[in-house]
Protein backbone atom coordinates (compact mmCIF):
# COMPACT_ATOMS: atom_id res chain seq x y z
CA UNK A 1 -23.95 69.26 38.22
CA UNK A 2 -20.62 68.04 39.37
CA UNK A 3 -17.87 67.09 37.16
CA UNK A 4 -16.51 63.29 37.62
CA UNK A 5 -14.94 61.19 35.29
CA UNK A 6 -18.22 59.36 34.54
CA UNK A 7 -19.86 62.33 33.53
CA UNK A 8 -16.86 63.50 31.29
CA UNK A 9 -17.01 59.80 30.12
CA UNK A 10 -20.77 60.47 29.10
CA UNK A 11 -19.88 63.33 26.87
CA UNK A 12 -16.75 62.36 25.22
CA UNK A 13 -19.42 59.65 24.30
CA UNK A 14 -22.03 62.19 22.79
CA UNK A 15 -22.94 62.40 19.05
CA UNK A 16 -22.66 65.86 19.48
CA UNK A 17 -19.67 67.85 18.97
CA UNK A 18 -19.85 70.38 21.18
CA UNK A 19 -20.97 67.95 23.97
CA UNK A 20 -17.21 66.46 23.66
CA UNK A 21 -15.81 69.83 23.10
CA UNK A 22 -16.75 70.50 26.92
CA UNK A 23 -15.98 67.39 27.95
CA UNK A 24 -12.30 68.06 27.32
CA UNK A 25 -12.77 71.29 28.77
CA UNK A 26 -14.29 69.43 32.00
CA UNK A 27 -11.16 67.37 31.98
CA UNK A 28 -9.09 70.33 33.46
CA UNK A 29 -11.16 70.30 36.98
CA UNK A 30 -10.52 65.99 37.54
CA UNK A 31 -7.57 64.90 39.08
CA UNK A 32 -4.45 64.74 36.82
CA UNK A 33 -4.77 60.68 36.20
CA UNK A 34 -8.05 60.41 35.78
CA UNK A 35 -7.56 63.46 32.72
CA UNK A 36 -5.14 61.86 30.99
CA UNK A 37 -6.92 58.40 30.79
CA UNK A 38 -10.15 60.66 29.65
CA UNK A 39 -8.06 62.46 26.91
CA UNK A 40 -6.31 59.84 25.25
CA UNK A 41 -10.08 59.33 24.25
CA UNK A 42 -10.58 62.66 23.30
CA UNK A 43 -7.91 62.53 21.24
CA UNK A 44 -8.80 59.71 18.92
CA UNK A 45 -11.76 61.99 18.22
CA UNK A 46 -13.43 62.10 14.69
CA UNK A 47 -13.66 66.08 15.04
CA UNK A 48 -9.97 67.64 14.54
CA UNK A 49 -10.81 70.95 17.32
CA UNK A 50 -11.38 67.93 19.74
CA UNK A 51 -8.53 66.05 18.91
CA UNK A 52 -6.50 69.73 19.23
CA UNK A 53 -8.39 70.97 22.82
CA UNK A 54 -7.19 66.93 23.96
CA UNK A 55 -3.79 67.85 22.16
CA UNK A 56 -2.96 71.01 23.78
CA UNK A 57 -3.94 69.45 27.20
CA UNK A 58 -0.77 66.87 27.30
CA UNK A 59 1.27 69.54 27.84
CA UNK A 60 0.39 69.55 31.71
CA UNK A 61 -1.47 66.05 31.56
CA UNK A 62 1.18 64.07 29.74
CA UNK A 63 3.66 64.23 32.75
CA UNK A 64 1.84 61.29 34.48
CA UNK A 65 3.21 58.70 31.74
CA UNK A 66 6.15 60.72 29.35
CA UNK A 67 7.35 57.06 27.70
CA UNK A 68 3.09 56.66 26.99
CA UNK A 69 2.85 60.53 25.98
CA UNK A 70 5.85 60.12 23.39
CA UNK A 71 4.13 57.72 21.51
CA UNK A 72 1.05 59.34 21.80
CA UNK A 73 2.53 62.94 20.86
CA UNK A 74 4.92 61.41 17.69
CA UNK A 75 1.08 59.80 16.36
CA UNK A 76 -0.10 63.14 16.65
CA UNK A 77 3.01 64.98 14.70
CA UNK A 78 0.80 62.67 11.69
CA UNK A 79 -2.75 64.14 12.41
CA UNK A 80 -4.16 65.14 8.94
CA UNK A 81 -5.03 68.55 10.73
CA UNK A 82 -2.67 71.12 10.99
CA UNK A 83 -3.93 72.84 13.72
CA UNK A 84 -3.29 69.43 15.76
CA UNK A 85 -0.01 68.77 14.56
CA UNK A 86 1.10 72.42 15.93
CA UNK A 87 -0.08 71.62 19.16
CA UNK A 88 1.49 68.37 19.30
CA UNK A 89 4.63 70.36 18.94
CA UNK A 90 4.02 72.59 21.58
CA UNK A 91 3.51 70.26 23.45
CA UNK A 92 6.39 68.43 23.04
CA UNK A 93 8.35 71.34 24.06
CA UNK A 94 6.18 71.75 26.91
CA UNK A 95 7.52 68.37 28.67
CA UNK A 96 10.98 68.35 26.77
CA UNK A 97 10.46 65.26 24.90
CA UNK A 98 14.02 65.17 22.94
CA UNK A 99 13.07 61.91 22.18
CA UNK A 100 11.34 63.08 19.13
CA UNK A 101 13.15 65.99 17.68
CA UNK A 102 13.98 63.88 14.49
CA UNK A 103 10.22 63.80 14.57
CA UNK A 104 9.94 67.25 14.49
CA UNK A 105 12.91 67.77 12.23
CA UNK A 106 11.35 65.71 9.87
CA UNK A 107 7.53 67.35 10.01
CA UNK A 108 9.29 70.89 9.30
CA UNK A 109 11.05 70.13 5.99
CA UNK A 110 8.01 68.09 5.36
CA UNK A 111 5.22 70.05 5.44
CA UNK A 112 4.20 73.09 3.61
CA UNK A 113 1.84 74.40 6.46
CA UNK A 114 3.39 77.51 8.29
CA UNK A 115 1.49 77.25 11.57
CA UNK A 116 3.03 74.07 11.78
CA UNK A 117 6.46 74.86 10.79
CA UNK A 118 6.26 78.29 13.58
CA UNK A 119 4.89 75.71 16.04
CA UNK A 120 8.20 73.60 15.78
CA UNK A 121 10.54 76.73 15.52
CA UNK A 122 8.77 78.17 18.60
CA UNK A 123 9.05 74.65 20.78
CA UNK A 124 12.72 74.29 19.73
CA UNK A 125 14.15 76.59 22.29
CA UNK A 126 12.25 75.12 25.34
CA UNK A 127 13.00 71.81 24.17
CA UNK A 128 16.52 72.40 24.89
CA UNK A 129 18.22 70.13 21.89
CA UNK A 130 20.83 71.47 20.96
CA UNK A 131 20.16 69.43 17.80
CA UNK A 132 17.95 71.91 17.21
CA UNK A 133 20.58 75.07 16.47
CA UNK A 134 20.70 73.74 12.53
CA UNK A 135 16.84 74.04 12.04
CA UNK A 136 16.74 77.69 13.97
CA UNK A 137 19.70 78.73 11.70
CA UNK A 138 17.63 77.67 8.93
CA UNK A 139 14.72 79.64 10.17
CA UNK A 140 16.46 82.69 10.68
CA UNK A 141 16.53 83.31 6.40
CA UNK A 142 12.78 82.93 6.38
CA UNK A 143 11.13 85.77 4.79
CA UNK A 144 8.42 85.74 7.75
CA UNK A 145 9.39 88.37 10.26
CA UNK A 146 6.93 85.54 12.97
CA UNK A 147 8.98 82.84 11.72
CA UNK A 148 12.02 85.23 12.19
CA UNK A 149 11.47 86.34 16.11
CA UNK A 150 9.87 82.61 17.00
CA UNK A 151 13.73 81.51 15.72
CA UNK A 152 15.49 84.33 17.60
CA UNK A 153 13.89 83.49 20.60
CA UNK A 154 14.66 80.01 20.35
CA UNK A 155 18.30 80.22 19.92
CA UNK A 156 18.32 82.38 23.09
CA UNK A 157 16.74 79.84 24.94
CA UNK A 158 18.67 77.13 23.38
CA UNK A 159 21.51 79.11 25.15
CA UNK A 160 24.30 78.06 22.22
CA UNK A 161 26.70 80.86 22.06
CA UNK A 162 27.45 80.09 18.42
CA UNK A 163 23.74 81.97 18.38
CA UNK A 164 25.30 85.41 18.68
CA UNK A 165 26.85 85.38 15.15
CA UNK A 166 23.69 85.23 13.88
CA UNK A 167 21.32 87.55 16.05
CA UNK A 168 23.73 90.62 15.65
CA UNK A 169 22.67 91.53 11.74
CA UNK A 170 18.65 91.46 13.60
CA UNK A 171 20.13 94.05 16.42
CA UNK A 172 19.60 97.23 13.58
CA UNK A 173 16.46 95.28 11.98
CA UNK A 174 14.12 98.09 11.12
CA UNK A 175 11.32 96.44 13.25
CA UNK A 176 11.51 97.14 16.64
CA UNK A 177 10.36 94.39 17.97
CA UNK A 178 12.87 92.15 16.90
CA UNK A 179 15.34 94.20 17.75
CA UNK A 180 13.64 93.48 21.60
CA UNK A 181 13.97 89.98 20.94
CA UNK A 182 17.30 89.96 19.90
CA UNK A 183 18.15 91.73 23.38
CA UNK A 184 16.15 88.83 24.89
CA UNK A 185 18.11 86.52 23.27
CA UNK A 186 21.85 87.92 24.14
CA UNK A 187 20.10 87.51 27.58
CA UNK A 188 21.60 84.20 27.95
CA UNK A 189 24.73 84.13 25.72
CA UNK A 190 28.06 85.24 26.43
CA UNK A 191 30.62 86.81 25.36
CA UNK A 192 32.37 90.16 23.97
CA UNK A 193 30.33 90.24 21.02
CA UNK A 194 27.19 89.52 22.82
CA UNK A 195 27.77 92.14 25.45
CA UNK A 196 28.92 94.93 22.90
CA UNK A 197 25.46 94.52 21.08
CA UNK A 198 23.74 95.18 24.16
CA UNK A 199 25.70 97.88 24.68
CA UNK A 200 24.19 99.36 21.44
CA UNK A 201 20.69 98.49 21.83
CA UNK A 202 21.15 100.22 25.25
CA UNK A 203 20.89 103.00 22.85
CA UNK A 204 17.86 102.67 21.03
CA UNK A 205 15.94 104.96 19.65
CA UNK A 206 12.61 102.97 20.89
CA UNK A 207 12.77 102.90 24.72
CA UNK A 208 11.11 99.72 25.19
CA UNK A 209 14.36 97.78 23.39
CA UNK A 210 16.68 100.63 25.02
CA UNK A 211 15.19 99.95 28.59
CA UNK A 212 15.42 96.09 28.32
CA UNK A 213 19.16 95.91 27.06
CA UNK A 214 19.73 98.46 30.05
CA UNK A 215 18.08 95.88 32.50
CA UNK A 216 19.90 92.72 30.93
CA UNK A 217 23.35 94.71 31.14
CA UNK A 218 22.88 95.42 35.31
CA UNK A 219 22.10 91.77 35.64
């Protein structure tokens, strides 16, 4: 059977859950305006996985109205599910909505839910606020090496050289992986300090951190 709006309409009509589930599903293979009429629906949905499948969707969909999708997205930022409020966030850094960083701001020192608060840390760097610099700082101290790395790789992104201060204690961080984020980080900051502590990791006694501060140093 062929997927059309009208049939998508049918099931994100259904009594049954995992009718709608597909429906949003279905939603990726219409053309993008008749999708994001289809999951504003979705996403008024009494079953929170719908409402976070519809969610996750504006990322792509949402560029067809962004004044519409910032209202929509800052409503969602409220869902009483966690899992929908995370991907409200992502989504906001998806289609670099600055218009609701206070939003976001807010929901971190807010909440007590640490998908949530990773979601926001995560976004913060493709957002591209540099509002945002305060919150990663903040981050950085968490005692969740996740929460740690999603924070170092947002102040790389963020692209703030006031960043390198703070990555270089993470450069002889026991876990190696950090350590490679930190070298992705100094990708895109400047200065002495920045380019000595590539220098170092150059050095590395893992070869995947070694190898990548080696390829950041010849660009």
């Amino acid at each position: 059977m062929s997927i059309t709006p009208e049939s998508v309409g049918v099931l994100l009509k259904s009594s049954d859950f995992g009718d709608r589930l597909r429906a949003v599903n279905h939603i990726r293979q219409l053309a993008p305006a008749n999708g994001f009429e289809l999951i504003q629906i979705a996403m008024q949905d009494t079953n929170p996985r719908v409402r976070y499948a519809a969610v996750s969707q504006l990322a792509t969909l949402g560029k067809q109205n962004l004044p519409h999708v910032t209202t929509l997205l800052r409503a969602s930022l409220h869902d009483n599910d966690p899992d929908v409020q995370a991907a409200a966030a992502d989504s906001v850094g998806a289609l670099k909505l600055t218009d609701v960083f206070e939003d976001l701001q807010k929901l971190y020192h807010k909440t007590s839910e640490w998908l949530v608060q990773f979601s926001i840390v995560a976004t913060l760097g493709e957002l591209g606020d540099e509002r945002g610099f305060a919150l990663l700082e903040a981050a950085l101290q968490s005692d969740n090496e996740l929460m740690q790395t999603a924070a170092i790789g947002s102040l790389g992104e963020l692209g703030d050289d006031r960043a390198v201060q703070l990555l270089v204690p993470f450069a002889t961080n026991p876990d190696w992986q950090i350590r490679y984020r930190v070298v992705q980080a100094l990708a895109h900051l400047k200065g002495t300090t920045a380019h000595a502590t590539l220098e170092i990791l150059a050095q590395d006694s893992t070869e995947q951190v070694a190898q990548e501060a080696r390829n950041v140093l010849k660009g």
